[in-house]
N, C-alpha and C. Protein backbone atom coordinates (compact mmCIF):
# COMPACT_ATOMS: atom_id res chain seq x y z
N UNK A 1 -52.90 33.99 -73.05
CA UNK A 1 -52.06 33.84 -71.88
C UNK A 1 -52.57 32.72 -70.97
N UNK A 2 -53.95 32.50 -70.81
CA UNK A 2 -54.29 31.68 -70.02
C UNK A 2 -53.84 30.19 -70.57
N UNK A 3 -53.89 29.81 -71.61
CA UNK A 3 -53.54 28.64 -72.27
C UNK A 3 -51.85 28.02 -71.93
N UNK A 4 -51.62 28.85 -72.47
CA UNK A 4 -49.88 29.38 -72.11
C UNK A 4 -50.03 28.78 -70.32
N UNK A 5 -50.21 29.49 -69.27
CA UNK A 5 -50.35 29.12 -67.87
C UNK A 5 -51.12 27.99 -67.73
N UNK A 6 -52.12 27.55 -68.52
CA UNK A 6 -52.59 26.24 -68.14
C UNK A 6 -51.65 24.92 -68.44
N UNK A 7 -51.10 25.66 -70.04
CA UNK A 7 -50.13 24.12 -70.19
C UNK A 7 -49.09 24.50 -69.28
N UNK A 8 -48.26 25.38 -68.51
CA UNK A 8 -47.45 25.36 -67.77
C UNK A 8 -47.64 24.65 -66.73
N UNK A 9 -49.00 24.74 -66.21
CA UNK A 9 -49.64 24.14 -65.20
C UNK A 9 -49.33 22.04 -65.47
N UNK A 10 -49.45 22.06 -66.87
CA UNK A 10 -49.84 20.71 -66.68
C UNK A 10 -48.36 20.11 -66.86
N UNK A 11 -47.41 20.60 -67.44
CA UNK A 11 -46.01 20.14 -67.65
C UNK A 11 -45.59 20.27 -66.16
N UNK A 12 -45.81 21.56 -65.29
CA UNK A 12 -45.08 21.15 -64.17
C UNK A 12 -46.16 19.86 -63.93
N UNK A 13 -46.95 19.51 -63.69
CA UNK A 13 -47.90 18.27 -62.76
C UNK A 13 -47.37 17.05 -63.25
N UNK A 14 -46.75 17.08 -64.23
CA UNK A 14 -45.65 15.69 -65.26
C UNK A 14 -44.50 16.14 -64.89
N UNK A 15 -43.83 16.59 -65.11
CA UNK A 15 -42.58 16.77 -64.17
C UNK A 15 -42.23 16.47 -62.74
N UNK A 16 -43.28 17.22 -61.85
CA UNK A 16 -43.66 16.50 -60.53
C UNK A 16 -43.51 15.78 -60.29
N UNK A 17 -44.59 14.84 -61.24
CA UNK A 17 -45.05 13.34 -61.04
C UNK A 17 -43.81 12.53 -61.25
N UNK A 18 -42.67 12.46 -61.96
CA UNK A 18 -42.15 11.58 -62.05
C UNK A 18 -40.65 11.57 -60.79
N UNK A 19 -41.01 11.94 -60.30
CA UNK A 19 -40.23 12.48 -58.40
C UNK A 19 -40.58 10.62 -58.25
N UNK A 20 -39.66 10.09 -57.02
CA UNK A 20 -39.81 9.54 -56.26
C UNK A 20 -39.13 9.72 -55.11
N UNK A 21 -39.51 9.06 -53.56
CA UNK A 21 -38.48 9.26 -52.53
C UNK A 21 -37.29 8.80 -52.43
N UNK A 22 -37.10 7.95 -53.58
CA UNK A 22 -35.47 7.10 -53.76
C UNK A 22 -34.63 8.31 -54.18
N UNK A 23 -35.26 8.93 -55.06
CA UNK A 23 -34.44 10.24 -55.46
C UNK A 23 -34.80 11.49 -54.85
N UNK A 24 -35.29 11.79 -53.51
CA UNK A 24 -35.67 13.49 -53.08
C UNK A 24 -34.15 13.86 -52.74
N UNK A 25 -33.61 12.66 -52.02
CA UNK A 25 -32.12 13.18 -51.50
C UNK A 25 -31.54 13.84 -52.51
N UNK A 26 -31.70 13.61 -53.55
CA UNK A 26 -30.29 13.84 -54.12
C UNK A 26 -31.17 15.04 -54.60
N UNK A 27 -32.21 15.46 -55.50
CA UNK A 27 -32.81 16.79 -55.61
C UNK A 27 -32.70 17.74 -54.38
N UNK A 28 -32.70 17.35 -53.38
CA UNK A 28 -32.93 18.12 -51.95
C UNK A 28 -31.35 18.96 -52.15
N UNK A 29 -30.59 17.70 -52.50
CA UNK A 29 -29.08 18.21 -52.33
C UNK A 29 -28.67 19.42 -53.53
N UNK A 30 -29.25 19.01 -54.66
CA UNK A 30 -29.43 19.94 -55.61
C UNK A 30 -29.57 21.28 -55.58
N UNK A 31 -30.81 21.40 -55.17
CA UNK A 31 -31.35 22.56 -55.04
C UNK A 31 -30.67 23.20 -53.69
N UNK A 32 -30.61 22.98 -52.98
CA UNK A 32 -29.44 23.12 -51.69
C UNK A 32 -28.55 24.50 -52.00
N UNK A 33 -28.30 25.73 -52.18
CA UNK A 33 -27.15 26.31 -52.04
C UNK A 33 -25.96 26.32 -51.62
N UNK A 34 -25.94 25.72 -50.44
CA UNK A 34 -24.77 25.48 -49.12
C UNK A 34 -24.22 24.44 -49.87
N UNK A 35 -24.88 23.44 -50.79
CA UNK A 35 -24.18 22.29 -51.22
C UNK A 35 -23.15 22.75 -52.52
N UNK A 36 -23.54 23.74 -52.99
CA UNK A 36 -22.31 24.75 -54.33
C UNK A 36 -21.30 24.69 -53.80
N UNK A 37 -21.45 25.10 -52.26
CA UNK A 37 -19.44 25.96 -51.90
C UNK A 37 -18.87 25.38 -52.37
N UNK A 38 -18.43 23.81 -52.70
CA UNK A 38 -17.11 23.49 -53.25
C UNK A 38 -17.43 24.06 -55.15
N UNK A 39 -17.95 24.35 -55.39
CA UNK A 39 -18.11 24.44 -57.14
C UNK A 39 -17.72 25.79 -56.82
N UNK A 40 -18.04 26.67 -55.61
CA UNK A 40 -17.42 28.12 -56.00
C UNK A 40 -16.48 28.19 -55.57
N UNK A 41 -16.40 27.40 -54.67
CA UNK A 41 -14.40 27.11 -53.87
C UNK A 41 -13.36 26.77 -55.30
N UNK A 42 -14.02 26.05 -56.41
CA UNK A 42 -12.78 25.69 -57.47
C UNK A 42 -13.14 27.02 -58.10
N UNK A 43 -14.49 28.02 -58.21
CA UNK A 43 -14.29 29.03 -59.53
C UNK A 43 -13.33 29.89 -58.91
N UNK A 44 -13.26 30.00 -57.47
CA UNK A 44 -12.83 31.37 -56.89
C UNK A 44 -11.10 30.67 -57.38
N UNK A 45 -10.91 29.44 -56.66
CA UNK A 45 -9.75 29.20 -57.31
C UNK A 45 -9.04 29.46 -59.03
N UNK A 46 -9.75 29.13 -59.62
CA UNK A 46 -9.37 29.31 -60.87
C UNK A 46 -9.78 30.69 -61.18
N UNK A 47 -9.93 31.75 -60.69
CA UNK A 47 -10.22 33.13 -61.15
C UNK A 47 -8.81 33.46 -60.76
N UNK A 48 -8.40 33.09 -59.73
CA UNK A 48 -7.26 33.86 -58.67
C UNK A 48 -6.29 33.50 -59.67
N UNK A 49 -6.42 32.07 -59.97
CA UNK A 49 -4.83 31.31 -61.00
C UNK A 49 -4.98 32.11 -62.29
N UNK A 50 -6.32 32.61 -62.85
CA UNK A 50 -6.20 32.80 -64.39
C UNK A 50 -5.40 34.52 -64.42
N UNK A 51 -6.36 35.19 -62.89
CA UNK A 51 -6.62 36.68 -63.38
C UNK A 51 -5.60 37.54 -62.25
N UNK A 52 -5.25 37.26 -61.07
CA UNK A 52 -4.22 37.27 -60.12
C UNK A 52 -5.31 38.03 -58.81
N UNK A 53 -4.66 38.88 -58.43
CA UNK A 53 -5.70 38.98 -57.00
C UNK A 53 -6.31 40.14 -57.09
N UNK A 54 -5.69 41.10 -58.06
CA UNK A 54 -6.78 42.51 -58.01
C UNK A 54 -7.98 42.30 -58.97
N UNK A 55 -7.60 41.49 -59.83
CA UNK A 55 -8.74 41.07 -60.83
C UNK A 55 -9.31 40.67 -59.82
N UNK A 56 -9.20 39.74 -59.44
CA UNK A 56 -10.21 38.52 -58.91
C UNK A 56 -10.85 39.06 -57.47
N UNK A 57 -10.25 40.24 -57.02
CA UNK A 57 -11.24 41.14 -56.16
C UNK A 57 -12.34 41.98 -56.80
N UNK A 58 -11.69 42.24 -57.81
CA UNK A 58 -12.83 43.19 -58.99
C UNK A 58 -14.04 42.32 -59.02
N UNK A 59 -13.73 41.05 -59.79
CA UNK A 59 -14.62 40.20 -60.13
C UNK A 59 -15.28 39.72 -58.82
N UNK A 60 -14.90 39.18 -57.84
CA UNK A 60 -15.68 38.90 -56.40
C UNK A 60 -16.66 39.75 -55.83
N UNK A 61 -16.61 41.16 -56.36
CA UNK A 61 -17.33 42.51 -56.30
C UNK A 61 -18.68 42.37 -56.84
N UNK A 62 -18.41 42.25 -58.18
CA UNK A 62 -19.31 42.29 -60.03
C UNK A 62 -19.92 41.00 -59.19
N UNK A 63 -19.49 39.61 -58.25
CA UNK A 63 -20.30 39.00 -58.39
C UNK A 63 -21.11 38.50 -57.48
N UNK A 64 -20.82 39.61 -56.27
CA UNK A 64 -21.64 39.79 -55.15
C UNK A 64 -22.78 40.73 -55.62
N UNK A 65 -22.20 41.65 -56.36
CA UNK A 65 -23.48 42.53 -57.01
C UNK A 65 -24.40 41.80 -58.32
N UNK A 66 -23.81 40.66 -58.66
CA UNK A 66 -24.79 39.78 -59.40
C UNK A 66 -26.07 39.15 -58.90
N UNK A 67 -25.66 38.51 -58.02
CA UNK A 67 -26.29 38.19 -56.99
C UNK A 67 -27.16 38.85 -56.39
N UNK A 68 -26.65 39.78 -55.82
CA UNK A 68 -27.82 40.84 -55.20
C UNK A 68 -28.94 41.28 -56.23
N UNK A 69 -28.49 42.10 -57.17
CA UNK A 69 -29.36 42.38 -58.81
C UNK A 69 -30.39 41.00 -59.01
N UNK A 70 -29.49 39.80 -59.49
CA UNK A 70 -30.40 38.72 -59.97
C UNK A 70 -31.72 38.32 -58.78
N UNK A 71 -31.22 38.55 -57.74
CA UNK A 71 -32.12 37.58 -56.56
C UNK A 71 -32.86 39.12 -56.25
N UNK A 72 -32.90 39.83 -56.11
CA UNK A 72 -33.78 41.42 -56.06
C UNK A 72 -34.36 41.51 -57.18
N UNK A 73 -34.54 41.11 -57.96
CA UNK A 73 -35.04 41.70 -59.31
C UNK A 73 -35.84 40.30 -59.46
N UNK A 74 -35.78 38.90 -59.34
CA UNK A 74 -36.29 37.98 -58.56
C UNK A 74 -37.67 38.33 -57.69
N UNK A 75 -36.88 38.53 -56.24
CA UNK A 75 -38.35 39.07 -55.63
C UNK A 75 -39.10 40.21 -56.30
N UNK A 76 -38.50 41.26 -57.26
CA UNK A 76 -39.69 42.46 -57.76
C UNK A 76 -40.61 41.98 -58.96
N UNK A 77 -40.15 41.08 -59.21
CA UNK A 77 -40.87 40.06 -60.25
C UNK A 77 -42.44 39.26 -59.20
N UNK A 78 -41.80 38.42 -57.94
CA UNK A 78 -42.58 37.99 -57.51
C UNK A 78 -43.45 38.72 -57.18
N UNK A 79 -43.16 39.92 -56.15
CA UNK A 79 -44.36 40.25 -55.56
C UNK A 79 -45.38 41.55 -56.37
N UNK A 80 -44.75 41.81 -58.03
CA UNK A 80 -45.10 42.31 -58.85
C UNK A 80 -46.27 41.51 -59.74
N UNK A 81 -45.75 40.29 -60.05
CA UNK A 81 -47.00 39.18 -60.80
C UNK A 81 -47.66 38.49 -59.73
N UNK A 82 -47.15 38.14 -58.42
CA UNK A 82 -48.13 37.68 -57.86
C UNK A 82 -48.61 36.30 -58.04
N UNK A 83 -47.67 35.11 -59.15
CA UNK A 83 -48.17 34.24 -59.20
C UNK A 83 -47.96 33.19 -58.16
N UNK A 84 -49.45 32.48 -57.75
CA UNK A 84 -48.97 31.23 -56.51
C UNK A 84 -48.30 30.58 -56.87
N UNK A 85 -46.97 29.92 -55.90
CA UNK A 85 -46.45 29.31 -56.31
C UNK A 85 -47.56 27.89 -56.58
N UNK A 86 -46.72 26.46 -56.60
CA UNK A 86 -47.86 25.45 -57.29
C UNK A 86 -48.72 24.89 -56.13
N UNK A 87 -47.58 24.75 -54.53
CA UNK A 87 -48.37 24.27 -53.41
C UNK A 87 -48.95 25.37 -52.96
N UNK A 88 -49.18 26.72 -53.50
CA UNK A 88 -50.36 27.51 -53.02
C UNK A 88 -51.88 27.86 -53.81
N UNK A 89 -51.31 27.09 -54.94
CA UNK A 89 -52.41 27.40 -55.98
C UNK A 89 -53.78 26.91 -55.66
N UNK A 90 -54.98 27.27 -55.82
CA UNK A 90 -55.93 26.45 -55.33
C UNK A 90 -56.29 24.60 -55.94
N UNK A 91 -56.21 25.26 -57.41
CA UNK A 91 -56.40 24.11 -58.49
C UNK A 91 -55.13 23.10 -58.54
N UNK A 92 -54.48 23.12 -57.58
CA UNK A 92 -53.42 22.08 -57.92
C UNK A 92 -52.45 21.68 -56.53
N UNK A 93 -52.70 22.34 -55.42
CA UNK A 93 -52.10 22.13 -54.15
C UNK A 93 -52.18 20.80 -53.88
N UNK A 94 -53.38 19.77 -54.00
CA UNK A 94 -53.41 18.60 -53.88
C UNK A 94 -52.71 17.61 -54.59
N UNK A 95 -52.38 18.37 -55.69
CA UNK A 95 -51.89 17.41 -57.06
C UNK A 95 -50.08 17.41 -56.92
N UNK A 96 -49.74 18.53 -56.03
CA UNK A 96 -48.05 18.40 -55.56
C UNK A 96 -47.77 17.99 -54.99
N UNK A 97 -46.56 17.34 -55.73
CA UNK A 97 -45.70 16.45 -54.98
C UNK A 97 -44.47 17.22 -54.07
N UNK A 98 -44.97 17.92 -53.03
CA UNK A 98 -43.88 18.57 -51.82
C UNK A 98 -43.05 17.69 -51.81
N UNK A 99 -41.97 18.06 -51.81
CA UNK A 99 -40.54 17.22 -51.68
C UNK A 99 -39.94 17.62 -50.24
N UNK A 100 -40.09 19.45 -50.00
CA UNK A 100 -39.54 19.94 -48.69
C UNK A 100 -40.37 19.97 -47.71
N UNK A 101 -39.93 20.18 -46.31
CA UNK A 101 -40.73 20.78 -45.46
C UNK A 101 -41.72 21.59 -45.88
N UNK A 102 -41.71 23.04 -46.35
CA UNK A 102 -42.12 23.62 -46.44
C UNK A 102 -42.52 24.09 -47.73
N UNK A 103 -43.30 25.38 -48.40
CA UNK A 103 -43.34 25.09 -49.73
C UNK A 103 -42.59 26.51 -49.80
N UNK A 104 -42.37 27.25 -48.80
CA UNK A 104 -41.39 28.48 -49.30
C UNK A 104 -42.26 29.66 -49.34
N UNK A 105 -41.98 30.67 -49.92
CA UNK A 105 -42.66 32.27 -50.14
C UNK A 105 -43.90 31.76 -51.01
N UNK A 106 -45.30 32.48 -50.80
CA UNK A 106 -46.27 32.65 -51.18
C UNK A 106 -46.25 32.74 -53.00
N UNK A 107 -45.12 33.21 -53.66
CA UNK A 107 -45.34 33.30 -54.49
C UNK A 107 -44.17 32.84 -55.53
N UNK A 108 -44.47 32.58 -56.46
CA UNK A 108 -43.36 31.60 -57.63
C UNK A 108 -42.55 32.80 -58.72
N UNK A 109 -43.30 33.67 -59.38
CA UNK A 109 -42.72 33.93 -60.52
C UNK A 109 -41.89 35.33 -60.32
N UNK A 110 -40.50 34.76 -60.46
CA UNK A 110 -39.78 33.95 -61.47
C UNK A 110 -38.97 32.76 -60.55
N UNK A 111 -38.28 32.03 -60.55
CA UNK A 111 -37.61 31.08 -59.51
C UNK A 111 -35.65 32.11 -59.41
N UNK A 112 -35.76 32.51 -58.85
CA UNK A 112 -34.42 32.96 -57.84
C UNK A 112 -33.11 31.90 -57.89
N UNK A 113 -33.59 30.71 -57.66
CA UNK A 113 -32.64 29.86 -57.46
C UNK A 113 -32.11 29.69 -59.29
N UNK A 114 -32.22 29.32 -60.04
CA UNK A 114 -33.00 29.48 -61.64
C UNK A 114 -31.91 30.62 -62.14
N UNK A 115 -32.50 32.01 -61.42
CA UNK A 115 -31.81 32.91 -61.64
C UNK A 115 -29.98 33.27 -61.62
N UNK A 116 -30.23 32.98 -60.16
CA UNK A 116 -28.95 33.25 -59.61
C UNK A 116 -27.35 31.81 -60.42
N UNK A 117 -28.29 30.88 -60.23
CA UNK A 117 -27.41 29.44 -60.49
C UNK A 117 -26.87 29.74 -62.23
N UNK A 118 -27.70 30.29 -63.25
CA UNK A 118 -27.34 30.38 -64.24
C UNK A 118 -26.54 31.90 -64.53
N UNK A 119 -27.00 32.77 -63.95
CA UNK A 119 -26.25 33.98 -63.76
C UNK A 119 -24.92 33.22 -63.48
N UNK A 120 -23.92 33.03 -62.48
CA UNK A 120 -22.97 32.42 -62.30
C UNK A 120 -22.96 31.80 -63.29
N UNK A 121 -22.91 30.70 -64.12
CA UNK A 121 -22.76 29.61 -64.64
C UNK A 121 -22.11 30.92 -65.99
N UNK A 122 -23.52 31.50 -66.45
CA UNK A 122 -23.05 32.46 -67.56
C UNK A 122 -21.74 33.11 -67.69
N UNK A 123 -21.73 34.10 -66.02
CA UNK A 123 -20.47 34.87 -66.20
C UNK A 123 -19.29 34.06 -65.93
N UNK A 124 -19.13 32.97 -65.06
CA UNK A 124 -18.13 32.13 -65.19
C UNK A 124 -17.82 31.65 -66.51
N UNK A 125 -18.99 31.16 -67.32
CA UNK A 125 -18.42 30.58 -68.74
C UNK A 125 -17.74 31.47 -69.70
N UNK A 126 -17.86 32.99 -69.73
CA UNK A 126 -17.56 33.66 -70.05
C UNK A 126 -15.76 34.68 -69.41
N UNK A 127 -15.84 34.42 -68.78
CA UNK A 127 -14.62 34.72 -67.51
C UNK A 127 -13.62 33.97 -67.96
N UNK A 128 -13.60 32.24 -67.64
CA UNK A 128 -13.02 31.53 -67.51
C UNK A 128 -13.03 30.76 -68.92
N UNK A 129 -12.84 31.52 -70.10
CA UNK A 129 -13.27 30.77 -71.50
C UNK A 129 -12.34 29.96 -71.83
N UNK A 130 -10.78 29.85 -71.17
CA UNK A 130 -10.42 28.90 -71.75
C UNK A 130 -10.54 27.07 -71.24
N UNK A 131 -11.51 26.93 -70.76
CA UNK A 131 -12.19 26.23 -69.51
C UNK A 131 -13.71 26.03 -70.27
N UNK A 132 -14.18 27.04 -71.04
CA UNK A 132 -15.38 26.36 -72.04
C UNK A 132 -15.90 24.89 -72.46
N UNK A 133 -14.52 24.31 -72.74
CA UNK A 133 -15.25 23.03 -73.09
C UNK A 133 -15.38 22.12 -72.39
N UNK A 134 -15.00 22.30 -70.55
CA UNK A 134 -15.03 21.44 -69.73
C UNK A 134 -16.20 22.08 -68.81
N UNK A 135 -15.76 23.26 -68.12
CA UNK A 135 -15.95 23.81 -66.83
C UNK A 135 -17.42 24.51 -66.86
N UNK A 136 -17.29 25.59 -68.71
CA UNK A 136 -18.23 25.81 -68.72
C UNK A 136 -19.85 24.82 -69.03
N UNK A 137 -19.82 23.44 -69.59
CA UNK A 137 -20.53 22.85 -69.78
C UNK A 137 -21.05 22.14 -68.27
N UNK A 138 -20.13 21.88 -67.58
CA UNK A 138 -20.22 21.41 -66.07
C UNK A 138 -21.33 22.49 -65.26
N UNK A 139 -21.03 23.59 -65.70
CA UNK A 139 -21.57 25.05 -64.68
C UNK A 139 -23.15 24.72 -65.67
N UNK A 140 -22.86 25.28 -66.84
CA UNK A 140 -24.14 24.63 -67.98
C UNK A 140 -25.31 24.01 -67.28
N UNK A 141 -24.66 22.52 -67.13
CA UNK A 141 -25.83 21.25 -66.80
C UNK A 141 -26.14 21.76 -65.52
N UNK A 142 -25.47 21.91 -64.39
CA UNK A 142 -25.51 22.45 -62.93
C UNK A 142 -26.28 23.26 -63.08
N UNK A 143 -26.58 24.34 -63.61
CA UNK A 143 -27.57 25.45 -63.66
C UNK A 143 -29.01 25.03 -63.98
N UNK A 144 -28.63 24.10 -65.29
CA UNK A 144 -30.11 23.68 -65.62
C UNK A 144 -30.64 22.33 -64.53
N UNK A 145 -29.83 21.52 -63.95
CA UNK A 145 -30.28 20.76 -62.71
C UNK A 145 -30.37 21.83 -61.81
N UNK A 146 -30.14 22.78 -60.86
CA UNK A 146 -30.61 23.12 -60.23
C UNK A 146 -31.85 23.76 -60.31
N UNK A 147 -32.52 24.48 -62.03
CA UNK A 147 -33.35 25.08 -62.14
C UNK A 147 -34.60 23.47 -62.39
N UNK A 148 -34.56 22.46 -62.80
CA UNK A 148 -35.25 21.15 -62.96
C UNK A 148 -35.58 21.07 -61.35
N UNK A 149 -34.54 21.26 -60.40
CA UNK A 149 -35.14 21.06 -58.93
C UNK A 149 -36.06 21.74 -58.38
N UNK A 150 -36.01 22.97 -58.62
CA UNK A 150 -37.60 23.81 -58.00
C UNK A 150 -38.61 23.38 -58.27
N UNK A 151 -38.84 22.35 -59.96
CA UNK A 151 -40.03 21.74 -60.33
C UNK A 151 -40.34 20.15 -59.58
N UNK A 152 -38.69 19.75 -59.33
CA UNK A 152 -38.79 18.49 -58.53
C UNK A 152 -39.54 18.62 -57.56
N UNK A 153 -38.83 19.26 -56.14
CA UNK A 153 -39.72 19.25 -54.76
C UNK A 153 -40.63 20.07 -54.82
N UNK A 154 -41.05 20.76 -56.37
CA UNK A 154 -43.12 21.44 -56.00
C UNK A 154 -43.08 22.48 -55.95
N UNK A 155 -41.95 23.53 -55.93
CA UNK A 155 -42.41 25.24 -55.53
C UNK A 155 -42.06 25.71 -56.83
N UNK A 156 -41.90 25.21 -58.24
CA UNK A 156 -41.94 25.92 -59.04
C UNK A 156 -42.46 25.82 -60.39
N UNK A 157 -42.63 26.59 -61.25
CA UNK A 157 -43.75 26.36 -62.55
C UNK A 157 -42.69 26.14 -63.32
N UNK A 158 -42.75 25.49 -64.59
CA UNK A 158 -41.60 25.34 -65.75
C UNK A 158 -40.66 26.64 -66.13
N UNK A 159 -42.21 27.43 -66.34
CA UNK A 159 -41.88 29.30 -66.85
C UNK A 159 -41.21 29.60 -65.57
N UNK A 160 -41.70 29.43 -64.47
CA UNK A 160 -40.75 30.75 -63.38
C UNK A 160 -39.37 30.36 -63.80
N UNK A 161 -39.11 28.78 -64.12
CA UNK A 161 -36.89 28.41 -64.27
C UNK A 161 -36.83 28.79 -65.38
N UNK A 162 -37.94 28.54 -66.28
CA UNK A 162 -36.84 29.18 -67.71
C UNK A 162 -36.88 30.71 -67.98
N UNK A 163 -38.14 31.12 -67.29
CA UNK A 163 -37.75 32.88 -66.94
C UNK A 163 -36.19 33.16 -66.71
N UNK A 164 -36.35 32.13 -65.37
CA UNK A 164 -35.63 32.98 -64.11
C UNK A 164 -33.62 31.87 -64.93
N UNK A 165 -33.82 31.31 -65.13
CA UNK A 165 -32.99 31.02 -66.13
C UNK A 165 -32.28 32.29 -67.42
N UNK A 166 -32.91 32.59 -68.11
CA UNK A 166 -32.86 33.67 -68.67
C UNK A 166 -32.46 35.32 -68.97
N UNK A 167 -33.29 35.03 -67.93
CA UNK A 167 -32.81 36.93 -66.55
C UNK A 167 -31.04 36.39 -66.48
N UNK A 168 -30.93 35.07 -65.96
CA UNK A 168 -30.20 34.75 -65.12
C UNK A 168 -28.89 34.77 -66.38
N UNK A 169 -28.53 34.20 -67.33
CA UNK A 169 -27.99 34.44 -68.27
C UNK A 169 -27.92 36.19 -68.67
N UNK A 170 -28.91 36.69 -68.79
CA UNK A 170 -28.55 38.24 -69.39
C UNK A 170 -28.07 38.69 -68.45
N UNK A 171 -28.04 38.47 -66.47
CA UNK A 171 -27.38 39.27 -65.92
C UNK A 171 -26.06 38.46 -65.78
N UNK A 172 -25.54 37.43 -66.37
CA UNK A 172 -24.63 37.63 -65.90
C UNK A 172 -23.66 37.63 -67.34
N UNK A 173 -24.08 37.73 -68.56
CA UNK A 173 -23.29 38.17 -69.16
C UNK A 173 -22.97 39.97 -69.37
N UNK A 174 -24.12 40.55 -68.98
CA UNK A 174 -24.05 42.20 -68.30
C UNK A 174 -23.21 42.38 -67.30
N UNK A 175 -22.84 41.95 -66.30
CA UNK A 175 -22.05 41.84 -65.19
C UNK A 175 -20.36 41.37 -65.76
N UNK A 176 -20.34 40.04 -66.22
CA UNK A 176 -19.09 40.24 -67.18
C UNK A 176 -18.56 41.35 -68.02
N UNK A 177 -19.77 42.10 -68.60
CA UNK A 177 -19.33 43.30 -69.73
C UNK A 177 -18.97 44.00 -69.11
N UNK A 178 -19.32 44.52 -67.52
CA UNK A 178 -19.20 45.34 -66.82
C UNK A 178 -17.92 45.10 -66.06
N UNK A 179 -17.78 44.07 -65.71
CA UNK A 179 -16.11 43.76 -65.12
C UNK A 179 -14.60 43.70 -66.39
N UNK A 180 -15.40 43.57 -67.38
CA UNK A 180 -14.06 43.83 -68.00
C UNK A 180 -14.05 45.34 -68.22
N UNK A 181 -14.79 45.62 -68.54
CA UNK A 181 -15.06 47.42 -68.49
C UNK A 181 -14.39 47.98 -67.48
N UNK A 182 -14.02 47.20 -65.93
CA UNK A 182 -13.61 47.73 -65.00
C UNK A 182 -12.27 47.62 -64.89
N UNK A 183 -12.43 46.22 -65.65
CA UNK A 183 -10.62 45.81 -65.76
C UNK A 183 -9.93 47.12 -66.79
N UNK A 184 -10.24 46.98 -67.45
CA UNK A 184 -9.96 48.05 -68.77
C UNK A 184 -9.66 49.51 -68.18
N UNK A 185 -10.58 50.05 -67.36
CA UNK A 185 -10.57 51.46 -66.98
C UNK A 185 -9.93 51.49 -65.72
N UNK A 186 -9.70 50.60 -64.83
CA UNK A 186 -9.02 51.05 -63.79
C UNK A 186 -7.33 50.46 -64.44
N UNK A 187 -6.91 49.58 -65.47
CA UNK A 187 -5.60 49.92 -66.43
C UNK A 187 -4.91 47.99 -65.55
N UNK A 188 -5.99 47.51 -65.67
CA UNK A 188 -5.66 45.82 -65.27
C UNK A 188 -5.62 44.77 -66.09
């Protein structure tokens, strides 16, 4: 395991490294949440056009409770492993390249943002399948750039995004199983 965490250690410090300030803006913007609304302003749109409005309240439900699940299960991870994030680590605080103000919560594993961004991406690609070969590849790359940004501005290890990547995929194709399950039984 230690080997495993050391090369994690050294892929994020190469990843890092190749940051410059010509590009923080646009990572800053990345990683950004507030900067999505229009990407969920078109899913909410196209849920309403595909599925009509009781669906698409069902589903607005399943994906407030995605959210909550992915980003809670997130922090019980963190403050369960306990790993520093990279600007708290002792052996490597000097060697990060901080992109933000700040470096965030004390601790990294798994990355939240990682989580949550591909959760969406999943159950949308799955939701909206006839939209697969555009929308879902769009949500795709978006997920995996936003999870590349936690390693950009410094608060995250390779493993916490492709963890938290991961999680983030199984909950949200669980959350899909579960909304059609709902569609199905309440007779929609």
């Amino acid at each position: 395991m230690d080997k495993i965490l050391q090369l994690d250690r050294e892929v994020f410090l190469s990843l890092n490294a190749l940051g410059s300030e010509t590009w923080d803006g646009l990572w800053m913007v990345i990683t950004n949440k507030y900067y999505a609304i229009p990407i969920y302003a078109l899913l909410l749109w196209l849920i309403i056009k595909k599925l009509g409005l009781k669906r698409t309240l069902i589903s607005l439900v399943a994906i407030a409770l995605l959210i909550l699940v992915t980003d809670q299960l997130a922090n019980f991870f963190k403050y369960g492993v306990q790993r520093l994030r990279p600007c708290y680590d002792p052996e490597l605080n000097t060697l990060v390249r901080l992109v933000k103000a700040s470096c965030g919560g004390k601790f990294s594993f798994y990355s939240a943002h990682a989580s949550n961004s591909m959760a969406i991406a999943a159950f949308f690609f799955l939701l909206l399948n006839q939209y697969r070969k555009t929308l879902g590849v769009f949500l795709l790359i978006w997920a995996i750039l936003v999870g590349y940004s936690r390693i950009y501005i410094g608060v995250h290890f390779p493993l916490d995004v492709l963890f938290g990547m991961g999680v983030g995929a199984l909950m949200g194709w669980l959350f899909y199983k579960l909304t059609i399950f709902t569609y199905l039984k309440s007779g929609l």
